[in-house]
Protein backbone atom coordinates (compact mmCIF):
# COMPACT_ATOMS: atom_id res chain seq x y z
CA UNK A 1 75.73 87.73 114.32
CA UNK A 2 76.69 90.88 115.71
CA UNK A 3 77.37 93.27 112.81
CA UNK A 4 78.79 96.63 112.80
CA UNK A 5 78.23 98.36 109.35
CA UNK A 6 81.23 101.68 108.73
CA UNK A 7 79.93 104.28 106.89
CA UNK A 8 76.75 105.65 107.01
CA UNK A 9 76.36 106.42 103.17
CA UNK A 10 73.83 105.65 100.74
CA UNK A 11 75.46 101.84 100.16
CA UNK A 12 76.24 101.30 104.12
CA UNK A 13 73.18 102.18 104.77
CA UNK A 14 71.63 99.70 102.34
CA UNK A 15 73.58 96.61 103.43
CA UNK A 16 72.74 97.72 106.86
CA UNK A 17 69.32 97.22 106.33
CA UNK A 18 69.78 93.73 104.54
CA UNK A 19 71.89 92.79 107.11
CA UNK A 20 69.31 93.58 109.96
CA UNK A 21 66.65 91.80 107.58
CA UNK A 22 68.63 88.58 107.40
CA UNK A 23 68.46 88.72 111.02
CA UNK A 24 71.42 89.92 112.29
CA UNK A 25 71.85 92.51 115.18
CA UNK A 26 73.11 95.99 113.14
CA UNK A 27 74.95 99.26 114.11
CA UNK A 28 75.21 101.94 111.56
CA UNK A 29 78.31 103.90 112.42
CA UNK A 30 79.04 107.76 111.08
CA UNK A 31 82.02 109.92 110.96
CA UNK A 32 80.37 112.74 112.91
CA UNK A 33 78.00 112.50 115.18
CA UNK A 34 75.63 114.79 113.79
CA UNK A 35 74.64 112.00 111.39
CA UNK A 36 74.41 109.71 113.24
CA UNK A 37 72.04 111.66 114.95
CA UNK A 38 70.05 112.45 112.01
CA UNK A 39 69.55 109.44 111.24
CA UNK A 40 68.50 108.44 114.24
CA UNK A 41 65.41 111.47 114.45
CA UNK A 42 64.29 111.11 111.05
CA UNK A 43 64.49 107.66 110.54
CA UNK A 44 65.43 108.21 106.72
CA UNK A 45 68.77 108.50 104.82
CA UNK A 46 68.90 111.69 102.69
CA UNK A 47 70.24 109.79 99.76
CA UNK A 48 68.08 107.03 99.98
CA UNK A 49 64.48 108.95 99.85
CA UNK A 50 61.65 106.71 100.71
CA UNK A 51 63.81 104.52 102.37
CA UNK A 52 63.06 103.80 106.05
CA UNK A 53 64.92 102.86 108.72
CA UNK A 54 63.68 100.46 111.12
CA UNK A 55 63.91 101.12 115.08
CA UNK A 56 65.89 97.74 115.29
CA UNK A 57 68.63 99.49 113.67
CA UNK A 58 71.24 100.95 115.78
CA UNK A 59 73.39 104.41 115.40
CA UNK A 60 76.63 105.74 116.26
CA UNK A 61 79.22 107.48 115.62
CA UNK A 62 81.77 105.78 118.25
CA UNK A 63 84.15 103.83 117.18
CA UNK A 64 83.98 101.49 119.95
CA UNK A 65 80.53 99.59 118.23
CA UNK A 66 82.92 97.27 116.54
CA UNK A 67 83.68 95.65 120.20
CA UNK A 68 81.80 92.33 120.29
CA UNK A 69 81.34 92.42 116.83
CA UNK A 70 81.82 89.11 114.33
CA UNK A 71 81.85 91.35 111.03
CA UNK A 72 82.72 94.69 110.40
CA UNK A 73 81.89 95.76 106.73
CA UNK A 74 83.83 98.79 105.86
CA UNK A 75 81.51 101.16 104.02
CA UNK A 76 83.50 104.43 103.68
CA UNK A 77 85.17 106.28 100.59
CA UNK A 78 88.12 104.49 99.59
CA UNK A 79 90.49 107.33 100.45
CA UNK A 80 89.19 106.34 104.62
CA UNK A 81 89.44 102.83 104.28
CA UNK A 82 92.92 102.51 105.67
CA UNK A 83 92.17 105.11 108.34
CA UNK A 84 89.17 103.38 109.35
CA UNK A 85 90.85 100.24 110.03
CA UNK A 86 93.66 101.42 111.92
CA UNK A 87 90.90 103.41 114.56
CA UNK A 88 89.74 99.62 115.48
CA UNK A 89 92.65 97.82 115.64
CA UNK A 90 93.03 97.79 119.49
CA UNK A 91 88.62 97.40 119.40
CA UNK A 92 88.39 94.08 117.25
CA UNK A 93 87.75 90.49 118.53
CA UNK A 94 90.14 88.08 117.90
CA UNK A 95 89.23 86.75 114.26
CA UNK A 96 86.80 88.91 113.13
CA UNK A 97 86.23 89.09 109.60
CA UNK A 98 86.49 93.07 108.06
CA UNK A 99 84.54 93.27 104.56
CA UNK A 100 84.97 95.91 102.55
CA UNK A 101 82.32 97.05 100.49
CA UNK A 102 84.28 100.35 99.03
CA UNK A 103 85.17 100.10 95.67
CA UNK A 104 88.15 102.15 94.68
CA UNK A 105 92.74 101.21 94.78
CA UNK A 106 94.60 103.22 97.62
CA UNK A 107 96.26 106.83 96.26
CA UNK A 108 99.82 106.57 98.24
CA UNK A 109 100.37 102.89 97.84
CA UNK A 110 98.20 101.82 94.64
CA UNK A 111 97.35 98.98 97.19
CA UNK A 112 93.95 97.63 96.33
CA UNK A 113 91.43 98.05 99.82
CA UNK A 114 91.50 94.92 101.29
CA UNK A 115 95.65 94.93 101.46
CA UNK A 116 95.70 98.29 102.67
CA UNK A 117 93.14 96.88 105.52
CA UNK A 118 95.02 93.68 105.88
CA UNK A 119 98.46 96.22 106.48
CA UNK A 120 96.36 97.57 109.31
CA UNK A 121 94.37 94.63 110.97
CA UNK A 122 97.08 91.80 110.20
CA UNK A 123 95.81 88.44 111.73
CA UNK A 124 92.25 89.44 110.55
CA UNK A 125 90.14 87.52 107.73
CA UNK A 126 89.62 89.89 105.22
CA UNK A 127 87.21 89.88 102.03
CA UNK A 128 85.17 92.21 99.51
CA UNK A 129 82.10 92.22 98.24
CA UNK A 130 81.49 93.47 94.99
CA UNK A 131 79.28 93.81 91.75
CA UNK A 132 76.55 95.42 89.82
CA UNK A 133 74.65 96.99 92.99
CA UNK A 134 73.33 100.31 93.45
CA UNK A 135 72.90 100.96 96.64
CA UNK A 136 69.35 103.11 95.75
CA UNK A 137 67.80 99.91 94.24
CA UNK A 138 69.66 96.99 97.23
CA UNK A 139 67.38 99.91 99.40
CA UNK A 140 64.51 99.09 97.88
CA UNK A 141 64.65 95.31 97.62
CA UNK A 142 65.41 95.05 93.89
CA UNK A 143 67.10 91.59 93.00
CA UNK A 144 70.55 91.95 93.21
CA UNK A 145 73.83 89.23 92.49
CA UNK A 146 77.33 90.65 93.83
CA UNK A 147 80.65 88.63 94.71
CA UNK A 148 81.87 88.14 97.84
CA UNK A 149 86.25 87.39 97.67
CA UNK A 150 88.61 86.09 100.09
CA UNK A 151 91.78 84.55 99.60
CA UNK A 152 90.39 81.76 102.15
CA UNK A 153 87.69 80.21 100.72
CA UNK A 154 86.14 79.61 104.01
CA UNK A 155 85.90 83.59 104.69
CA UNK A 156 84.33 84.01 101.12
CA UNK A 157 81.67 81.04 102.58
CA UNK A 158 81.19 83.05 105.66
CA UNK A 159 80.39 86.47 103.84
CA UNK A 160 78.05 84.34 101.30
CA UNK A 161 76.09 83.51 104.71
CA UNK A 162 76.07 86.46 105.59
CA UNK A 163 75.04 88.33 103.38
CA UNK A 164 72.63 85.92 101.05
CA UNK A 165 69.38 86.52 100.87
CA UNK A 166 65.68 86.06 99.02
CA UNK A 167 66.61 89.71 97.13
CA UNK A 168 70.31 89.88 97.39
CA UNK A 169 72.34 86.28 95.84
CA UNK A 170 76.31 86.13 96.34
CA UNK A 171 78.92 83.98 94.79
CA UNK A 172 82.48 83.40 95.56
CA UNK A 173 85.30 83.73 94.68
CA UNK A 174 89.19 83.21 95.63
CA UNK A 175 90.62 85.90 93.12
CA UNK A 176 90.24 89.18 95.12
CA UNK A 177 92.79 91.37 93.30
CA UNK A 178 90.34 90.71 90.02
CA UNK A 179 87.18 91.87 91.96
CA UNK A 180 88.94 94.80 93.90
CA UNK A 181 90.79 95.92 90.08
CA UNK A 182 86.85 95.74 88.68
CA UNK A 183 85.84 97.55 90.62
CA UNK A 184 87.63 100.10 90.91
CA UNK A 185 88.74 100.94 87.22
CA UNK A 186 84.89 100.46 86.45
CA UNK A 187 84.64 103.68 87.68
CA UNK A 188 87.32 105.55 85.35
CA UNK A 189 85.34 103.86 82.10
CA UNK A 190 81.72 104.99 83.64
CA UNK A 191 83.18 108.67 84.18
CA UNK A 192 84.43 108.42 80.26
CA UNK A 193 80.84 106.83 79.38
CA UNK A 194 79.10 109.86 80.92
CA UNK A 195 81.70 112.65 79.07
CA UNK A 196 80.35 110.56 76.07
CA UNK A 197 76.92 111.18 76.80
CA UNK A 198 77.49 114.68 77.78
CA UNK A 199 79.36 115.30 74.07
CA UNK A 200 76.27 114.02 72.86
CA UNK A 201 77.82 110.76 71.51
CA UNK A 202 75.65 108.00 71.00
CA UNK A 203 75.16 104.35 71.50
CA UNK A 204 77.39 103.11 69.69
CA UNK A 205 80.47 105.43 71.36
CA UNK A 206 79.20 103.85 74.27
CA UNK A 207 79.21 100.43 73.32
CA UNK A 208 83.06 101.27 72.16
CA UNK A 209 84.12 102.55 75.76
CA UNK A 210 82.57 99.82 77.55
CA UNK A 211 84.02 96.76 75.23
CA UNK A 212 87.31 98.27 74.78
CA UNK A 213 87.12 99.66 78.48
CA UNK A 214 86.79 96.02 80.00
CA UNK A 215 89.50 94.86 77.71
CA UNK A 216 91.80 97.66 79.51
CA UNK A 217 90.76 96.39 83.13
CA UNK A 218 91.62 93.12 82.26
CA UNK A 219 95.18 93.85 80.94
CA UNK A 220 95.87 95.36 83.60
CA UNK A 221 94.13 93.17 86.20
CA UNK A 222 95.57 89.93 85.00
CA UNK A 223 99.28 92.13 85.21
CA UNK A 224 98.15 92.15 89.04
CA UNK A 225 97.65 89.05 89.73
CA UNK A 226 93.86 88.06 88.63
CA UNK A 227 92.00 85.99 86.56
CA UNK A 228 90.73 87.49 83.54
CA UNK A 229 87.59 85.30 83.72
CA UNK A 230 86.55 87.35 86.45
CA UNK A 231 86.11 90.31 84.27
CA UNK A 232 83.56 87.91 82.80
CA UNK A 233 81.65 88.37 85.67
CA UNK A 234 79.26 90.21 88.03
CA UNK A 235 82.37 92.42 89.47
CA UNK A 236 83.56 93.12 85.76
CA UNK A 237 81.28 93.49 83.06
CA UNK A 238 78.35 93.19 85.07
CA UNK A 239 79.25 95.78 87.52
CA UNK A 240 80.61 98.19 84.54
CA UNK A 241 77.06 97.77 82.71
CA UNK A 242 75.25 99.00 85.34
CA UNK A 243 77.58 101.45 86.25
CA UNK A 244 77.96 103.19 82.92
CA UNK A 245 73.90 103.11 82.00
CA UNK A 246 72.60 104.30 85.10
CA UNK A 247 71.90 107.97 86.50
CA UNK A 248 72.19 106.47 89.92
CA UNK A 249 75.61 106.36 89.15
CA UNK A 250 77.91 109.21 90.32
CA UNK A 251 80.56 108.86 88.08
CA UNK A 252 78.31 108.73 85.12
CA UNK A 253 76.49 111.88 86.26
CA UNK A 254 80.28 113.60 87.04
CA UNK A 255 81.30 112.68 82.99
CA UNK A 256 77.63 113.97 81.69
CA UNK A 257 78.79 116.96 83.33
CA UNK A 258 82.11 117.72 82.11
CA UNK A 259 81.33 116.61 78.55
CA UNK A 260 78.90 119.88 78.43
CA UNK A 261 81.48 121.85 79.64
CA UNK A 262 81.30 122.12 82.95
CA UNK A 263 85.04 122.35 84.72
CA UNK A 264 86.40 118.97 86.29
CA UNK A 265 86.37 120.02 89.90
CA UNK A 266 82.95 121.78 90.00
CA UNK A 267 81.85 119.44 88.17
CA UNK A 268 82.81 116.51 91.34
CA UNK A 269 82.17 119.06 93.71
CA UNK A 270 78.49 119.21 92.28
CA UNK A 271 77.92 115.36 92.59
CA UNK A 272 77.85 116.16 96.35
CA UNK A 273 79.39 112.58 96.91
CA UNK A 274 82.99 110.96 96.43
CA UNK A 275 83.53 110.43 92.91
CA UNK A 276 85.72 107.10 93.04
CA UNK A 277 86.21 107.48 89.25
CA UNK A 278 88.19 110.88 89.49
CA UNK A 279 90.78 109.54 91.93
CA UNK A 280 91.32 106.27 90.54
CA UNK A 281 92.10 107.64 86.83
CA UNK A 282 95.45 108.76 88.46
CA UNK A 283 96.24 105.44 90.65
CA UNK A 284 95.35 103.75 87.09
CA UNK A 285 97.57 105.52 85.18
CA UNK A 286 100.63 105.30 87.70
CA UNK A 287 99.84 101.14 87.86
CA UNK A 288 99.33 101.44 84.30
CA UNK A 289 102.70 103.18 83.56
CA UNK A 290 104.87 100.76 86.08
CA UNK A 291 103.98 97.81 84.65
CA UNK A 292 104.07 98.66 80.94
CA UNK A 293 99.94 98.22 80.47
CA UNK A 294 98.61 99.80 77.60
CA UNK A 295 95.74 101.77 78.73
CA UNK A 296 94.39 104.46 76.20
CA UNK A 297 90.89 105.33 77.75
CA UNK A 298 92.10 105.55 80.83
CA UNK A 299 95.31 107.41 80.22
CA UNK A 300 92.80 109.19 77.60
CA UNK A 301 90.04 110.25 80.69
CA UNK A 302 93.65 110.81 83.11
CA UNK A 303 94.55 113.71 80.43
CA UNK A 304 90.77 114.91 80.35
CA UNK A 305 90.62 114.86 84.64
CA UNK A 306 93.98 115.72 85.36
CA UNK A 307 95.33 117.74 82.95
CA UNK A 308 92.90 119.50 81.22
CA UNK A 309 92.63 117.96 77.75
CA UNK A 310 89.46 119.10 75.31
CA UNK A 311 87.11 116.09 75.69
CA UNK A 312 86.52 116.02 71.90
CA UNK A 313 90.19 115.96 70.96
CA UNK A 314 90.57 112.79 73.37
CA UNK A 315 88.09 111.17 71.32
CA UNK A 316 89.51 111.99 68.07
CA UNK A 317 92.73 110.79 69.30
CA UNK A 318 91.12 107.73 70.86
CA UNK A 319 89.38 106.71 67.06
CA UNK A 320 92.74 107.36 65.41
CA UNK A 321 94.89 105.37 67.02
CA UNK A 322 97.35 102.77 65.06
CA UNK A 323 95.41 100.08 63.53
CA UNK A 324 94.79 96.48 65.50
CA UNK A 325 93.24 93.22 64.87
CA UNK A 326 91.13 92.56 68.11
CA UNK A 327 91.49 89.12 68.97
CA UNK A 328 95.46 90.09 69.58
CA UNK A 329 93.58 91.02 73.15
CA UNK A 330 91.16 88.72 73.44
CA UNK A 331 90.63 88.29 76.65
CA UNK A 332 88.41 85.62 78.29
């Protein structure tokens, strides 16, 4: 198939290179041009060292690449996604599928991705593709299971083909609000993991945020709309392990940060890259708040982010809330 790939980050860049290897003819696409071009001379990604690109692979940073196209995975921040879609609305073929790989729910609208696309490219399949994946390690052909969700099962199917691969297995699934909410609100929980680990908290703190963590996403995933056995899976817990144990993670690193005491915005601005976790504390807490969720670690890392609460008095707070019997939330 003809595939253009938006976004020419560390994870476009990745799937662009499993996409070419599955056979498919690829265009990398970048904001600017200047990156495009970049990549194009060096033949290398800056934030995937050691990772080459092949000559097959094809860079740009017009637009107009998506013309002829099957696919179009959407690869940018979360905050361009919308944007993005409505610059190739007049440039799509008729029934071409739009995947969106971001992970992150929509500021304005606390619309998850792939209904803030839909909004812009109505009469267009529309899927996402999520789970535990860093995009350093897809780079450099370490085995890797994600999820691939459409509301049409067919689509889902499609992507599956698409993407599948000796290195890289997908599943399917119909329940896309569940993988979108997963993987977005990961994020917030992965930020919190890292202040832990930058208190100097240990495993078991960790443990804590990740269990109880999941049990928020679910809440408030299955108030959406999903199916809270796909927090069971690789675009819940599976995603959220690997997000809040790794150093490839950004959000982690961001948390590490501001639990030693560095201040919340130099602390993102020094990750150098979009730190989805930051912005969708706040989208969390407003879905949170309108539909009556009970959210403590996220409303918790919200005060820490946003309004500049002592990381150490969140956790005290956090260990001394009322008392609960647990399996009043079970939740698979």
């Amino acid at each position: 198939m003809n595939i253009t790939v938006l976004g020419s980050g560390g994870w476009g860049t990745a799937l662009a290179l499993l996409l070419l290897e599955n056979g498919h003819a690829v265009t990398l696409w970048s904001h600017r041009e200047e990156e495009a071009a970049a990549l194009r001379e060096r033949g290398e990604n800056s934030v995937l060292p050691g990772v080459l690109l092949p000559k097959g692979l094809k860079f740009t940073a017009d637009i107009a690449c998506v013309k002829g196209c099957q696919a179009v995975v959407l690869a940018t921040p979360s905050f361009a996604a919308r944007s993005t879609a409505r610059q190739m609305k007049e440039l799509l073929e008729p029934g071409a599928v739009v995947i969106s790989v971001s992970k992150g729910i929509e500021k304005d609208t606390s619309l998850t991705l792939t209904e803030a696309i839909g909004e812009e490219l109505p009469g267009h399949p529309v899927a996402a593709l999520s789970g535990p994946s860093h995009a350093e390690e897809v780079g450099r052909h370490i085995p890797t299971a994600v999820v691939a969700a459409a509301k049409d099962k067919a689509v889902a199917g499609l992507v599956q083909d698409i993407f599948m691969s000796q290195r890289f297995r997908v599943y399917t699934t119909d329940d896309v609000v569940g993988v979108e909410l997963g993987a977005a609100l990961k994020n917030v929980i992965a930020l919190s993991a890292g202040v832990s680990d930058g208190l100097g908290l240990g495993d078991n703190t960790k443990a804590m945020l990740m269990t109880r963590g999941l049990t928020e996403i679910a809440r408030l995933g299955e108030a959406m709309g999903g199916r809270k056995e796909t927090f069971a899976g690789l675009a819940g817990v599976g995603d959220l392990i690997v997000t809040c144990t790794s150093m490839h993670s950004r959000n982690r690193r961001c948390g590490i940060l501001i639990g030693k005491g560095t201040p919340v915005e130099e602390a993102v601005k020094e990750i150098g890259m979009v730190v989805e976790g930051y912005y969708a504390a706040a989208t969390a807490k407003t879905l949170a708040d309108k539909l009556g969720v009970e959210m403590p670690i996220t409303n918790a890392a919200y005060q820490v982010l946003y309004e500049g609460k002592d990381p150490r008095a969140a956790v005290t707070e956090l260990m001394t809330r009322d008392k609960k019997p647990e399996n009043e939330e079970s939740w698979v």
